[in-house]
Structures are given as C-alpha cells and as structure tokens.
PDB file of N, CA and C in Angstrom:
ATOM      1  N   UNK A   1       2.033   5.948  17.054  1.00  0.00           N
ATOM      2  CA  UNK A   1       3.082   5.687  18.009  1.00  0.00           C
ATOM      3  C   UNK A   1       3.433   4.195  18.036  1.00  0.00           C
ATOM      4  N   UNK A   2       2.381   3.692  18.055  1.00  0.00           N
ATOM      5  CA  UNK A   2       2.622   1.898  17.625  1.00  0.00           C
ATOM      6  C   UNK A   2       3.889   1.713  16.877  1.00  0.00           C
ATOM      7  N   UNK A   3       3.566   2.052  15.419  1.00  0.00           N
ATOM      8  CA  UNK A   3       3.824   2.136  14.733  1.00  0.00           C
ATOM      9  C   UNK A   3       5.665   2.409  14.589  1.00  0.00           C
ATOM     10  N   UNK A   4       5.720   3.558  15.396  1.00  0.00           N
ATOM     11  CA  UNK A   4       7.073   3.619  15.786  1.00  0.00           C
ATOM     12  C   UNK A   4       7.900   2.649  16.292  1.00  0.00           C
ATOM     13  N   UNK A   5       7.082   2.500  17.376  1.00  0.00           N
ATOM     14  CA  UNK A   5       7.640   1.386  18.313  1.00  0.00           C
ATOM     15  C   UNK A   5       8.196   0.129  17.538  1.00  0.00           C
ATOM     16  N   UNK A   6       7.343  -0.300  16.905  1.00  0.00           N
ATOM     17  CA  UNK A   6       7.559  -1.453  15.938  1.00  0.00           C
ATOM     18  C   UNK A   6       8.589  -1.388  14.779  1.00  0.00           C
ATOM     19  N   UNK A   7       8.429  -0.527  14.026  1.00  0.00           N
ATOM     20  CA  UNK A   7       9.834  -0.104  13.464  1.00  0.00           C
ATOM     21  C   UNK A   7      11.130  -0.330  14.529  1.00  0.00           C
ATOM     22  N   UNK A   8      11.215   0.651  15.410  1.00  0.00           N
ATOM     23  CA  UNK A   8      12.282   0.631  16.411  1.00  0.00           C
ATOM     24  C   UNK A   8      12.624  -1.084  17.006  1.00  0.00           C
ATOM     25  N   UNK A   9      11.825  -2.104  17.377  1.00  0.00           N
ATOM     26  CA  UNK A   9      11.707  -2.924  17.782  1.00  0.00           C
ATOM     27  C   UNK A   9      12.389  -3.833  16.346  1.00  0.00           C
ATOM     28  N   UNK A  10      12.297  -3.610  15.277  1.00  0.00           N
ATOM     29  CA  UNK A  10      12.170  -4.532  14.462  1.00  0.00           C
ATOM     30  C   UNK A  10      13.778  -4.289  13.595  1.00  0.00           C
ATOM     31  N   UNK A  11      13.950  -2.503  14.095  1.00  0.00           N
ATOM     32  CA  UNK A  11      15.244  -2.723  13.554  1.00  0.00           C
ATOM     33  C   UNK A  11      16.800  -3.452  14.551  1.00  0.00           C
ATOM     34  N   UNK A  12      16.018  -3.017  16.121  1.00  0.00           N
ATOM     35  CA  UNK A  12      17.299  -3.572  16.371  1.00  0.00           C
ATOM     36  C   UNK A  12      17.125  -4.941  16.874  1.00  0.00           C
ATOM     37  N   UNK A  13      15.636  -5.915  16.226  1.00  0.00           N
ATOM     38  CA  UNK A  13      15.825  -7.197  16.843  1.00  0.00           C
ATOM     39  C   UNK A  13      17.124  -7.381  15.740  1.00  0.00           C
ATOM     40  N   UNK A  14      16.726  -7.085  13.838  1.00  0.00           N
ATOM     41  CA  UNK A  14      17.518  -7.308  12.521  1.00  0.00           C
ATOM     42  C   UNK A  14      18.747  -7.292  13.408  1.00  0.00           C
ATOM     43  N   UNK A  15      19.266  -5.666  14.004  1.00  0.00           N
ATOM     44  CA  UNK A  15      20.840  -6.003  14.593  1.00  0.00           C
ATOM     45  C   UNK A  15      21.418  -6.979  15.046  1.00  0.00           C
ATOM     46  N   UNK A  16      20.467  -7.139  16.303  1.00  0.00           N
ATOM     47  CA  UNK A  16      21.013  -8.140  17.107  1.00  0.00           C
ATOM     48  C   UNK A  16      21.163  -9.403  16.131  1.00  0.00           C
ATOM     49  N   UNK A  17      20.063  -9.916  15.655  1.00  0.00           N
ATOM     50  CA  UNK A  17      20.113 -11.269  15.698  1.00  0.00           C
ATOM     51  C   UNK A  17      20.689 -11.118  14.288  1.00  0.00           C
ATOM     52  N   UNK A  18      20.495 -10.658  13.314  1.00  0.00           N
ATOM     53  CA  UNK A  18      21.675 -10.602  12.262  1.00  0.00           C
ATOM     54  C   UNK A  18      21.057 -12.212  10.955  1.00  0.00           C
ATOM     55  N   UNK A  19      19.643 -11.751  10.892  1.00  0.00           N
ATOM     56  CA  UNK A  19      18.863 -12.808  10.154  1.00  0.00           C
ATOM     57  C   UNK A  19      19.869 -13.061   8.600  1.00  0.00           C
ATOM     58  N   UNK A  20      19.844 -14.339   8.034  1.00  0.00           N
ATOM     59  CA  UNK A  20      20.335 -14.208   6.686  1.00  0.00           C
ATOM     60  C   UNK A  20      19.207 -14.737   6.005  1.00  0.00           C
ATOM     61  N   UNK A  21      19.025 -14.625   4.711  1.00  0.00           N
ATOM     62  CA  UNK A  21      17.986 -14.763   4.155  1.00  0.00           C
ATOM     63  C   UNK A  21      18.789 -16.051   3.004  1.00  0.00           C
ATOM     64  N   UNK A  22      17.723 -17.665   2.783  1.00  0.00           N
ATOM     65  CA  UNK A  22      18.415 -18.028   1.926  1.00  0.00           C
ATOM     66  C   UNK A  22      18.369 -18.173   0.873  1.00  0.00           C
ATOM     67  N   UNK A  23      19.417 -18.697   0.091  1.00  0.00           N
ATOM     68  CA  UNK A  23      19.317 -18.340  -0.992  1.00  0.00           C
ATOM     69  C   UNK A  23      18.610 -18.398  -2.357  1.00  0.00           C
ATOM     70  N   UNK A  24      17.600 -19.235  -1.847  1.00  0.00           N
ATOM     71  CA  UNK A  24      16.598 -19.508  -3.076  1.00  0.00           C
ATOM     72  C   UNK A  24      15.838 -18.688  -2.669  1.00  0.00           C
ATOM     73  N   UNK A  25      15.440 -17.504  -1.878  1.00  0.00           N
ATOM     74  CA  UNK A  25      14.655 -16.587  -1.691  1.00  0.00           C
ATOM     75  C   UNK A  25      15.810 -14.518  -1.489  1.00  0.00           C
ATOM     76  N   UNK A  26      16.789 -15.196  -2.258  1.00  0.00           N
ATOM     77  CA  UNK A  26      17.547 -13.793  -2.138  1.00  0.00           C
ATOM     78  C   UNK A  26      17.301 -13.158  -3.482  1.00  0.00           C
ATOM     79  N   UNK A  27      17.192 -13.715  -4.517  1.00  0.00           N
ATOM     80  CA  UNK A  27      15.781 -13.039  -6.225  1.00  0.00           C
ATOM     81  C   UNK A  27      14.835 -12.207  -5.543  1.00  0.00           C
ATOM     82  N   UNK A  28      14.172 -13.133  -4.591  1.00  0.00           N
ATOM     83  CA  UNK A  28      12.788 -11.928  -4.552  1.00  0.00           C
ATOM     84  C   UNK A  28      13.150 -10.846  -3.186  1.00  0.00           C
ATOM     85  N   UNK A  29      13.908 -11.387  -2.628  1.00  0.00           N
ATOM     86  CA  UNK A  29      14.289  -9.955  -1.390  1.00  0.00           C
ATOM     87  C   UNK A  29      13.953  -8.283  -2.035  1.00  0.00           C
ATOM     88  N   UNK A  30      14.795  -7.792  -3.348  1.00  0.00           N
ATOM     89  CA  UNK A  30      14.694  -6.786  -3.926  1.00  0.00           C
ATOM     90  C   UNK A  30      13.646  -6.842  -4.102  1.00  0.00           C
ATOM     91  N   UNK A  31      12.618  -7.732  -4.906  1.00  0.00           N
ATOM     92  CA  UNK A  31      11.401  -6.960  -5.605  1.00  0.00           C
ATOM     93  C   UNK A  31      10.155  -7.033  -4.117  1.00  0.00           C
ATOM     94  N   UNK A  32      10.108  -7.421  -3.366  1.00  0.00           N
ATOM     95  CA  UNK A  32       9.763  -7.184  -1.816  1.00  0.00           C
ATOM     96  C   UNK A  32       9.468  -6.020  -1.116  1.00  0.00           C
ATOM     97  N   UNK A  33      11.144  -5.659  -1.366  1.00  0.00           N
ATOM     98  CA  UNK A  33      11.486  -4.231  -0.430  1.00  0.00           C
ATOM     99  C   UNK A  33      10.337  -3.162  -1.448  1.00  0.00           C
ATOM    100  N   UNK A  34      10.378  -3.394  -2.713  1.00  0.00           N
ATOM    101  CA  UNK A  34      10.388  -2.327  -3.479  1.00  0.00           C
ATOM    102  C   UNK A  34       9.174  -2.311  -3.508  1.00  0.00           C
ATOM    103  N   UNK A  35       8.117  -3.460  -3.290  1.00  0.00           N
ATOM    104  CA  UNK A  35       6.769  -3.533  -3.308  1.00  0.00           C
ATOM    105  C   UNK A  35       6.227  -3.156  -2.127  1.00  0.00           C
ATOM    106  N   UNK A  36       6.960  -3.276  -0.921  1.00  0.00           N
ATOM    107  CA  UNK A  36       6.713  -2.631   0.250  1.00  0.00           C
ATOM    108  C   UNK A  36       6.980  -1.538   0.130  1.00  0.00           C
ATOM    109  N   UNK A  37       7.660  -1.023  -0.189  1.00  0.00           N
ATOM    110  CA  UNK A  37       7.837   0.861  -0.347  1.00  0.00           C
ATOM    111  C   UNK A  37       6.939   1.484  -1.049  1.00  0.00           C
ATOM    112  N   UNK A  38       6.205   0.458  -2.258  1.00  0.00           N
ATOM    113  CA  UNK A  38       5.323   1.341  -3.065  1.00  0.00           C
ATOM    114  C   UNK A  38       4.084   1.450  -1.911  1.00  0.00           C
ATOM    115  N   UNK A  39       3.864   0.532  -0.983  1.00  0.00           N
ATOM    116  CA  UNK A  39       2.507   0.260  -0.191  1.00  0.00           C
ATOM    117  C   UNK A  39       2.595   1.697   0.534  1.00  0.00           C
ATOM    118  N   UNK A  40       3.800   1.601   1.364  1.00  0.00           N
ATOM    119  CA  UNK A  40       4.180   2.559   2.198  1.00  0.00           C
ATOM    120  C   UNK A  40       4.185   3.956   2.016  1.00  0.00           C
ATOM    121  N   UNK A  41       5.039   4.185   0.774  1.00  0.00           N
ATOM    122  CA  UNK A  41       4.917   5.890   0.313  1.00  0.00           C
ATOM    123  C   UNK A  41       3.220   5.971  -0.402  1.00  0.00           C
ATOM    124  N   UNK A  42       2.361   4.867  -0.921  1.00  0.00           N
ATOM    125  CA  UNK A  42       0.662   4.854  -0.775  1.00  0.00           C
ATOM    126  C   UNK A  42       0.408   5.324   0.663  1.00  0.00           C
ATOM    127  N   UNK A  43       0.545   4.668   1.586  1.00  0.00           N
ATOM    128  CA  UNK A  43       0.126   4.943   2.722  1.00  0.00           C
ATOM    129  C   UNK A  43      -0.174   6.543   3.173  1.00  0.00           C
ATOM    130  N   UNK A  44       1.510   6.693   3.269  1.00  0.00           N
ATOM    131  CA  UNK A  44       1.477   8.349   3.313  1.00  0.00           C
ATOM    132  C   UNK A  44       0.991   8.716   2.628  1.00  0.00           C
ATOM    133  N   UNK A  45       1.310   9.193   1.459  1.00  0.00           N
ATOM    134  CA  UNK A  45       0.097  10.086   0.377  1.00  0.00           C
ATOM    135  C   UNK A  45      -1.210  10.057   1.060  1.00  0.00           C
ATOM    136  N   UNK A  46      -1.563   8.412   1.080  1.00  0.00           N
ATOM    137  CA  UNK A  46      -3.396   8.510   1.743  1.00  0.00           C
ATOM    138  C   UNK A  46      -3.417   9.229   2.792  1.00  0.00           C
ATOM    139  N   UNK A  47      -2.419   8.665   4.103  1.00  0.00           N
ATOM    140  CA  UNK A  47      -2.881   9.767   4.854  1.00  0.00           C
ATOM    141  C   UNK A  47      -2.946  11.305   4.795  1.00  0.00           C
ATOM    142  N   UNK A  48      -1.864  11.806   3.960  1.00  0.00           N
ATOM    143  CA  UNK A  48      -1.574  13.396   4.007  1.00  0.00           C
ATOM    144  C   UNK A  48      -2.828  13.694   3.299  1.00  0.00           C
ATOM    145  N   UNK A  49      -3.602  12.555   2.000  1.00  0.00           N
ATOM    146  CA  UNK A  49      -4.964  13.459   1.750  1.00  0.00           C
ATOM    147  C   UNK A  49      -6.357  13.058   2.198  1.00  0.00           C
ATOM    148  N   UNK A  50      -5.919  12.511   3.587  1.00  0.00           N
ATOM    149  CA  UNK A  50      -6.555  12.402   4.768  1.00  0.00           C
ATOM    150  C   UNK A  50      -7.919  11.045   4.258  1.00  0.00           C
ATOM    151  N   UNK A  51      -7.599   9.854   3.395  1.00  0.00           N
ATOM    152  CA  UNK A  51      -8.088   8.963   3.136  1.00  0.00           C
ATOM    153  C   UNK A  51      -7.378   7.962   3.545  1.00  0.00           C
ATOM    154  N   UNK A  52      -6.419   7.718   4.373  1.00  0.00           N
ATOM    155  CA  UNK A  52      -5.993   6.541   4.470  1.00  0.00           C
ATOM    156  C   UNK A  52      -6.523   5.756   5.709  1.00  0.00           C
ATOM    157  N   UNK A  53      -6.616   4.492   4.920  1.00  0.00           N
ATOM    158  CA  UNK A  53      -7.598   3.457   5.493  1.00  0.00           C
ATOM    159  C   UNK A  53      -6.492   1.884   5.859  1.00  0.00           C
ATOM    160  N   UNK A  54      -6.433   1.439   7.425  1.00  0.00           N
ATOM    161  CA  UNK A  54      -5.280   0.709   7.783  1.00  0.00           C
ATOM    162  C   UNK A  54      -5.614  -0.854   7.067  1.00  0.00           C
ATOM    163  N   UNK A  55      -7.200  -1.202   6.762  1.00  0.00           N
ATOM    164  CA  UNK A  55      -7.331  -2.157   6.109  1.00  0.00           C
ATOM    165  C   UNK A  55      -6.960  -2.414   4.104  1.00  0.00           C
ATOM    166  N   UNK A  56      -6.819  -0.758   3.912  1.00  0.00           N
ATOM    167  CA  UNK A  56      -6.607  -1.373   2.697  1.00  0.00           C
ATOM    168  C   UNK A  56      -5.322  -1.310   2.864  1.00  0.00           C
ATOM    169  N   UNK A  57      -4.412  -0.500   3.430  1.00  0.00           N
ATOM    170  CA  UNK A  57      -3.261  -0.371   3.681  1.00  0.00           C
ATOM    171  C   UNK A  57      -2.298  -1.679   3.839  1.00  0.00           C
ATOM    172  N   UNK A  58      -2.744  -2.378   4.932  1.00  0.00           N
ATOM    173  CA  UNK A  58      -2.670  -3.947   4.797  1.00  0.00           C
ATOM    174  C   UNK A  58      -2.486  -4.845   3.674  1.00  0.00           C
ATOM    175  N   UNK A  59      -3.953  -4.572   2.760  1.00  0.00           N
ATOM    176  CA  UNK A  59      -4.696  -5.589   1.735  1.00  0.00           C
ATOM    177  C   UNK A  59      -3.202  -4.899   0.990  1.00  0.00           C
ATOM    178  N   UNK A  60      -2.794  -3.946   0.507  1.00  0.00           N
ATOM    179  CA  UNK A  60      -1.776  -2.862  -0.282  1.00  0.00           C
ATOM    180  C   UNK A  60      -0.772  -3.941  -0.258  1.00  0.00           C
ATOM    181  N   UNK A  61      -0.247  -3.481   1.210  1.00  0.00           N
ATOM    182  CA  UNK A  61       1.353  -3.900   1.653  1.00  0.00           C
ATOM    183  C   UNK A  61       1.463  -5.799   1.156  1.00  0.00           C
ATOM    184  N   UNK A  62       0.530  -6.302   1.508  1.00  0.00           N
ATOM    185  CA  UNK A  62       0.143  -7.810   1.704  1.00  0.00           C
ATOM    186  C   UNK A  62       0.904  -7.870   0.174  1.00  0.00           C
ATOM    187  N   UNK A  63      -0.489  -7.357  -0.619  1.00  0.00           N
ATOM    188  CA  UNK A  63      -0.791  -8.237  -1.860  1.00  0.00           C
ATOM    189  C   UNK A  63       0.094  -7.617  -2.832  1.00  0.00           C
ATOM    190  N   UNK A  64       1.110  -6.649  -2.972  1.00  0.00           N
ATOM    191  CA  UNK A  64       2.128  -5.801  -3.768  1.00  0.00           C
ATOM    192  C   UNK A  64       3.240  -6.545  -3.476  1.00  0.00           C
ATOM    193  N   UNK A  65       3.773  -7.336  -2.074  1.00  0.00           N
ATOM    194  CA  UNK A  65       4.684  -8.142  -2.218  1.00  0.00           C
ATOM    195  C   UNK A  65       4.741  -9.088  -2.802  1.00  0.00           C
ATOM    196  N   UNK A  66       3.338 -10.160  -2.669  1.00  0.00           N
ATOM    197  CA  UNK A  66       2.724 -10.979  -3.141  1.00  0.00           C
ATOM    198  C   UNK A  66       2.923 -11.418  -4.225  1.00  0.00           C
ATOM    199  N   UNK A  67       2.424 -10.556  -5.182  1.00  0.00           N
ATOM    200  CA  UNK A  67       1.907 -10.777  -6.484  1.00  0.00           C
ATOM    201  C   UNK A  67       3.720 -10.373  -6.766  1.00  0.00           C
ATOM    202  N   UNK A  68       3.934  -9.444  -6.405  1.00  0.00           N
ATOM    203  CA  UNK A  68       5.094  -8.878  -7.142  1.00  0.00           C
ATOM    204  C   UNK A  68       6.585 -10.428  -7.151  1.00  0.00           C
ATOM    205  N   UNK A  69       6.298 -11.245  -6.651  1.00  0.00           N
ATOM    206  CA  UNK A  69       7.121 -11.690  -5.659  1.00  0.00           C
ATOM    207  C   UNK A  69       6.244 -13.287  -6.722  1.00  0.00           C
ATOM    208  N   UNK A  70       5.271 -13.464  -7.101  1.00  0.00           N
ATOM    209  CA  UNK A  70       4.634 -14.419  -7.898  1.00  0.00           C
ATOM    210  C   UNK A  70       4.953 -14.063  -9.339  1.00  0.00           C
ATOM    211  N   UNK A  71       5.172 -13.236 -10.005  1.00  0.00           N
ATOM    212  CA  UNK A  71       5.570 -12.514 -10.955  1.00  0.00           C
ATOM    213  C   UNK A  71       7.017 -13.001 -11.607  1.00  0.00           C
ATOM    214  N   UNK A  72       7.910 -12.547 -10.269  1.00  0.00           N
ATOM    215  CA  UNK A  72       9.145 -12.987 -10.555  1.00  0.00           C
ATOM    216  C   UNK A  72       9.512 -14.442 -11.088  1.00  0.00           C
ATOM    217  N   UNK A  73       9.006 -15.269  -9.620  1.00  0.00           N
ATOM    218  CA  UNK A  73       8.602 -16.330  -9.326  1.00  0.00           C
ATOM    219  C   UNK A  73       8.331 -17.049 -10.971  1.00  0.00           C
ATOM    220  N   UNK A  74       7.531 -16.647 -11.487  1.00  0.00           N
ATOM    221  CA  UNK A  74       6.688 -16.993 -12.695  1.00  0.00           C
ATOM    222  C   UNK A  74       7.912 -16.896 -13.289  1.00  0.00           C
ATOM    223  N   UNK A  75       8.955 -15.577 -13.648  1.00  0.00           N
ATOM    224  CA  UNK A  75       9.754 -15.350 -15.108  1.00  0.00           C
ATOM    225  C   UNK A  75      10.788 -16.309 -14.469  1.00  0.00           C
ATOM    226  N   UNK A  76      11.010 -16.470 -13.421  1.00  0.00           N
ATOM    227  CA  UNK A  76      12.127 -18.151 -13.026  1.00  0.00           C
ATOM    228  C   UNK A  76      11.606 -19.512 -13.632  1.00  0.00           C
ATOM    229  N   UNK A  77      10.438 -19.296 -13.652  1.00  0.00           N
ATOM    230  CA  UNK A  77      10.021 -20.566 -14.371  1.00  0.00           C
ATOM    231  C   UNK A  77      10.154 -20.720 -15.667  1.00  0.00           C
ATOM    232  N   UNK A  78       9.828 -19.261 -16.142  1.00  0.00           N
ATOM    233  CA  UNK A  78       9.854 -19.143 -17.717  1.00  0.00           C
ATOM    234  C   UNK A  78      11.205 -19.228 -18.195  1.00  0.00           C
ATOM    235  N   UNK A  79      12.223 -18.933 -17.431  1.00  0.00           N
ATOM    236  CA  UNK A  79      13.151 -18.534 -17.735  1.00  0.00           C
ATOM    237  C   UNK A  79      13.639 -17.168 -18.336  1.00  0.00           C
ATOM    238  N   UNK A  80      12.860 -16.255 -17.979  1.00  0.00           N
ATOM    239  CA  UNK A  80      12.980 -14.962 -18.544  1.00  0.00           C
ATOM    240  C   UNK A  80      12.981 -13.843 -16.806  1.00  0.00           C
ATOM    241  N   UNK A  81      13.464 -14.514 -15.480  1.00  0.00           N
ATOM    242  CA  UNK A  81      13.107 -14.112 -14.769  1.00  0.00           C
ATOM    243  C   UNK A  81      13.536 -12.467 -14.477  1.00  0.00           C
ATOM    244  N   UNK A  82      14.843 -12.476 -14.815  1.00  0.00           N
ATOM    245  CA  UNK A  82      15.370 -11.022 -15.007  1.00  0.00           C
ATOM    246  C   UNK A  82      14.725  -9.858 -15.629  1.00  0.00           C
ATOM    247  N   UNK A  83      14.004 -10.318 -16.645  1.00  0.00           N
ATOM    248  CA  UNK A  83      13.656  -9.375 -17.544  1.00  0.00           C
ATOM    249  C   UNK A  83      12.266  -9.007 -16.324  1.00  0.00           C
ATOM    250  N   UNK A  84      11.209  -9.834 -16.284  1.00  0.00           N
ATOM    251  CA  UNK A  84      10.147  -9.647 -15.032  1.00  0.00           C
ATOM    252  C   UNK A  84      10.760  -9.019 -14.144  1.00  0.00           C
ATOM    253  N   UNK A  85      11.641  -9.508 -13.722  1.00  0.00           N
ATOM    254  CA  UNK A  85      12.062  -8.477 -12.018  1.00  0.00           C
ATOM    255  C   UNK A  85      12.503  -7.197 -12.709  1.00  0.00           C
ATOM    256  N   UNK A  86      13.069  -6.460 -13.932  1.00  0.00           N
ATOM    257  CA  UNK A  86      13.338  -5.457 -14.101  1.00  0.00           C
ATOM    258  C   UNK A  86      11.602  -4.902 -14.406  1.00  0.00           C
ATOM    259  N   UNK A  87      11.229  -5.381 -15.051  1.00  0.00           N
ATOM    260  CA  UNK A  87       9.628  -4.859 -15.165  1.00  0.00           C
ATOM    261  C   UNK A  87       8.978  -4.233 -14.128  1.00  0.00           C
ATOM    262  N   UNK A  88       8.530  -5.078 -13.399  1.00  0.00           N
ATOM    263  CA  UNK A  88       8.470  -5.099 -11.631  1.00  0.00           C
ATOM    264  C   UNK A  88       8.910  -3.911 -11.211  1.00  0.00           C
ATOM    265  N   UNK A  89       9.895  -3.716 -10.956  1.00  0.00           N
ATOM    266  CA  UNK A  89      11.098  -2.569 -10.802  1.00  0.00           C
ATOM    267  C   UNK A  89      10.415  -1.050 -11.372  1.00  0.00           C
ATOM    268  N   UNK A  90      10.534  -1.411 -12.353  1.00  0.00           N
ATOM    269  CA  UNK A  90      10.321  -0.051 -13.350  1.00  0.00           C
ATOM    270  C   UNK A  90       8.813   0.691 -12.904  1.00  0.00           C
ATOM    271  N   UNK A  91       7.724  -0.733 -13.150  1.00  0.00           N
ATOM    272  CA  UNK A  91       6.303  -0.388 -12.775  1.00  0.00           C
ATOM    273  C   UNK A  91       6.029   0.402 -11.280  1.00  0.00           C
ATOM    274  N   UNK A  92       6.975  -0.297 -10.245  1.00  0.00           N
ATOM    275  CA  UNK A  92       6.720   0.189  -8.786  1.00  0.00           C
ATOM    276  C   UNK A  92       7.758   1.058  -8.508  1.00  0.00           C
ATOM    277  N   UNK A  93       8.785   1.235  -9.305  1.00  0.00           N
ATOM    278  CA  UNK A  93       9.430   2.401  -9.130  1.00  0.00           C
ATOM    279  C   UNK A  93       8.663   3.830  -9.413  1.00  0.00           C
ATOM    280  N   UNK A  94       8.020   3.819 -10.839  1.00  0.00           N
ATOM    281  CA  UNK A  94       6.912   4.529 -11.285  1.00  0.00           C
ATOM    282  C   UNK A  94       6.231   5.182 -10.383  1.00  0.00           C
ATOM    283  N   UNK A  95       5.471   4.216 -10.177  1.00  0.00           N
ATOM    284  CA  UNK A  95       4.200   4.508  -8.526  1.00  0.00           C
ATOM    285  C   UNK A  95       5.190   5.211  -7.594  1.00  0.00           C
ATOM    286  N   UNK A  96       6.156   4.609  -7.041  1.00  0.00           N
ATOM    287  CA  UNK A  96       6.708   5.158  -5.672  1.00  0.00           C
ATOM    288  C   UNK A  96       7.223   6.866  -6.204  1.00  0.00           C
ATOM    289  N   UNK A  97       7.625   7.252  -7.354  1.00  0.00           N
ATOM    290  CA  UNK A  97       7.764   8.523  -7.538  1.00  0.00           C
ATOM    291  C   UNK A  97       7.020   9.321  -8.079  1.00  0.00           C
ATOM    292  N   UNK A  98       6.048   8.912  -8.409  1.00  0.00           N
ATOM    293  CA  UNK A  98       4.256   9.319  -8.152  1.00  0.00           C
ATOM    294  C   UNK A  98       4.365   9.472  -6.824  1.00  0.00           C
ATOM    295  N   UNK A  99       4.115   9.045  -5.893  1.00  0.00           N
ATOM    296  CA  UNK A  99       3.375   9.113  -4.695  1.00  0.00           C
ATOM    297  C   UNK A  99       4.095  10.051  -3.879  1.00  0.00           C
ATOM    298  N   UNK A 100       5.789  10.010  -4.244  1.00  0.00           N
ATOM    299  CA  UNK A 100       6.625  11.440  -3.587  1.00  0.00           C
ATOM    300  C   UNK A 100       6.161  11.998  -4.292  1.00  0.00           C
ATOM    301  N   UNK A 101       6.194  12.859  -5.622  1.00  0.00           N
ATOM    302  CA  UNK A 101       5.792  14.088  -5.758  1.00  0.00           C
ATOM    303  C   UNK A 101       4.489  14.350  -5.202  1.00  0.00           C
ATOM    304  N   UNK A 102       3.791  13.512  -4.971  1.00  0.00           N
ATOM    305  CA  UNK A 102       2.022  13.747  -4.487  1.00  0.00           C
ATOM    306  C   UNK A 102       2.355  14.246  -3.038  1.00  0.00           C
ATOM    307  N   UNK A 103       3.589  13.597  -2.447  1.00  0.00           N
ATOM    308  CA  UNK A 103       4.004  13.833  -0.660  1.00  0.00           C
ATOM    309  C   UNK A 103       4.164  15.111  -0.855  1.00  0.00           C
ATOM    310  N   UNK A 104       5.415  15.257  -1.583  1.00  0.00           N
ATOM    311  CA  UNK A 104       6.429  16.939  -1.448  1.00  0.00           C
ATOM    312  C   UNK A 104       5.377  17.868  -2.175  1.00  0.00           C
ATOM    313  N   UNK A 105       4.176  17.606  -3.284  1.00  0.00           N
ATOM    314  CA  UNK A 105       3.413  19.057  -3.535  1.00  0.00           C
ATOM    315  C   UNK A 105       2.640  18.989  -2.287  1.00  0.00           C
ATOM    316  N   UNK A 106       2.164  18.023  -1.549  1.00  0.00           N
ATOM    317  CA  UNK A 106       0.980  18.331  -0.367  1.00  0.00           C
ATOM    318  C   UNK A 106       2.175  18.547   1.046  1.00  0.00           C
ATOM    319  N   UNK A 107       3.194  18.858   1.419  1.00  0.00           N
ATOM    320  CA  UNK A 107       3.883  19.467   2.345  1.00  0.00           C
ATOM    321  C   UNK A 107       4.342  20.029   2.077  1.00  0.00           C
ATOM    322  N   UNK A 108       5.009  20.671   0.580  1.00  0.00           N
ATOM    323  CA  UNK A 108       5.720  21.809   0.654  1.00  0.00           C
ATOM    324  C   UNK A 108       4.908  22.726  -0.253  1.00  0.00           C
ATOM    325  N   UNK A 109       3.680  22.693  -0.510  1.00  0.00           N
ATOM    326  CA  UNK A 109       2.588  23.262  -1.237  1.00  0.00           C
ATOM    327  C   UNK A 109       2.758  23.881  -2.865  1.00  0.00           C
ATOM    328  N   UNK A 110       4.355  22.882  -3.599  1.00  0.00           N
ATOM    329  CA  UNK A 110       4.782  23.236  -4.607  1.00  0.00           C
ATOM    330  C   UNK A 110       4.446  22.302  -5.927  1.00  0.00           C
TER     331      UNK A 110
END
C-alpha cells in the first residue's frame, strides 16, 4: 500500500511541478527508465514466485540504473556512445520480456 501511495504521490508531484531534465543528462534518461523497468518487472516475477526480497530489490533497481547509465556514460567518452545505449537497450529489453512471459505463464497458468 506504501508503495501505491508513493507512485500516486510521485506522479502528480511530476504534474504539478512539471520537472525538466537537463540536457547533458537527457542520453541517459532512456537507458534509466529501461533499467528501472528491468528491476521492476524482476520484482514482480520475484514476488509472484514468492522470493522477492525488498533489499535485493533495491541493490536491483539502484545498481541497473547505475551501471547501465556508466556504460553509456563510458561509449560518450569513447565516442561510440550510441552504439552502447542501443546494446543496453537490447540486453534489458531481453530481461524485461523474460520476466513478462515468467509474469503472464505464472497468472494466466499458460
């Protein structure tokens, strides 16, 4: 229920206050979201097979933005940053549709 709350709280502070993000940090916004979603659809899965644990869940969400987000970071330096953020992409896109089919066979028992 927390949990809710905080979502709810967090989407309409975004409304109101109408944050912009700048622009030497609008590269890694995408690979962020996408590293947070892989944590998240982890999450679920863990919980639906009744292992999910809020500390690794954390350590998950933390260190998948992180790294993912150091990665990029890195191919800007190299100058190859595009090609990394599509990598990135591909790898945690991977996982995140892993972890739905793991959702939809353990709720719809298919």
């Amino acid at each position: 229920m927390i949990a809710v709350f905080g979502l709810v709280v967090g989407v309409v502070a975004g409304l109101v206050l109408q944050p912009t993000v700048p622009a030497e940090l609008q590269p890694y916004l995408p690979i962020a979201v996408v590293a947070a979603l892989d944590a998240i659809f982890g999450g679920v899965r863990a919980m639906l097979d009744g292992i999910f644990d809020d500390r690794v869940f954390l350590t998950s969400f933390l260190s998948n933005v992180i790294v993912a987000g150091l990665i990029v970071f890195l191919g800007d330096q190299l100058g190859v940053g595009s090609q990394l953020s599509t990598a990135v992409v591909v790898v945690l896109g991977i996982r995140i549709f892993s972890n739905a089919a793991a959702i939809r066979r353990h709720l719809f028992k298919a």
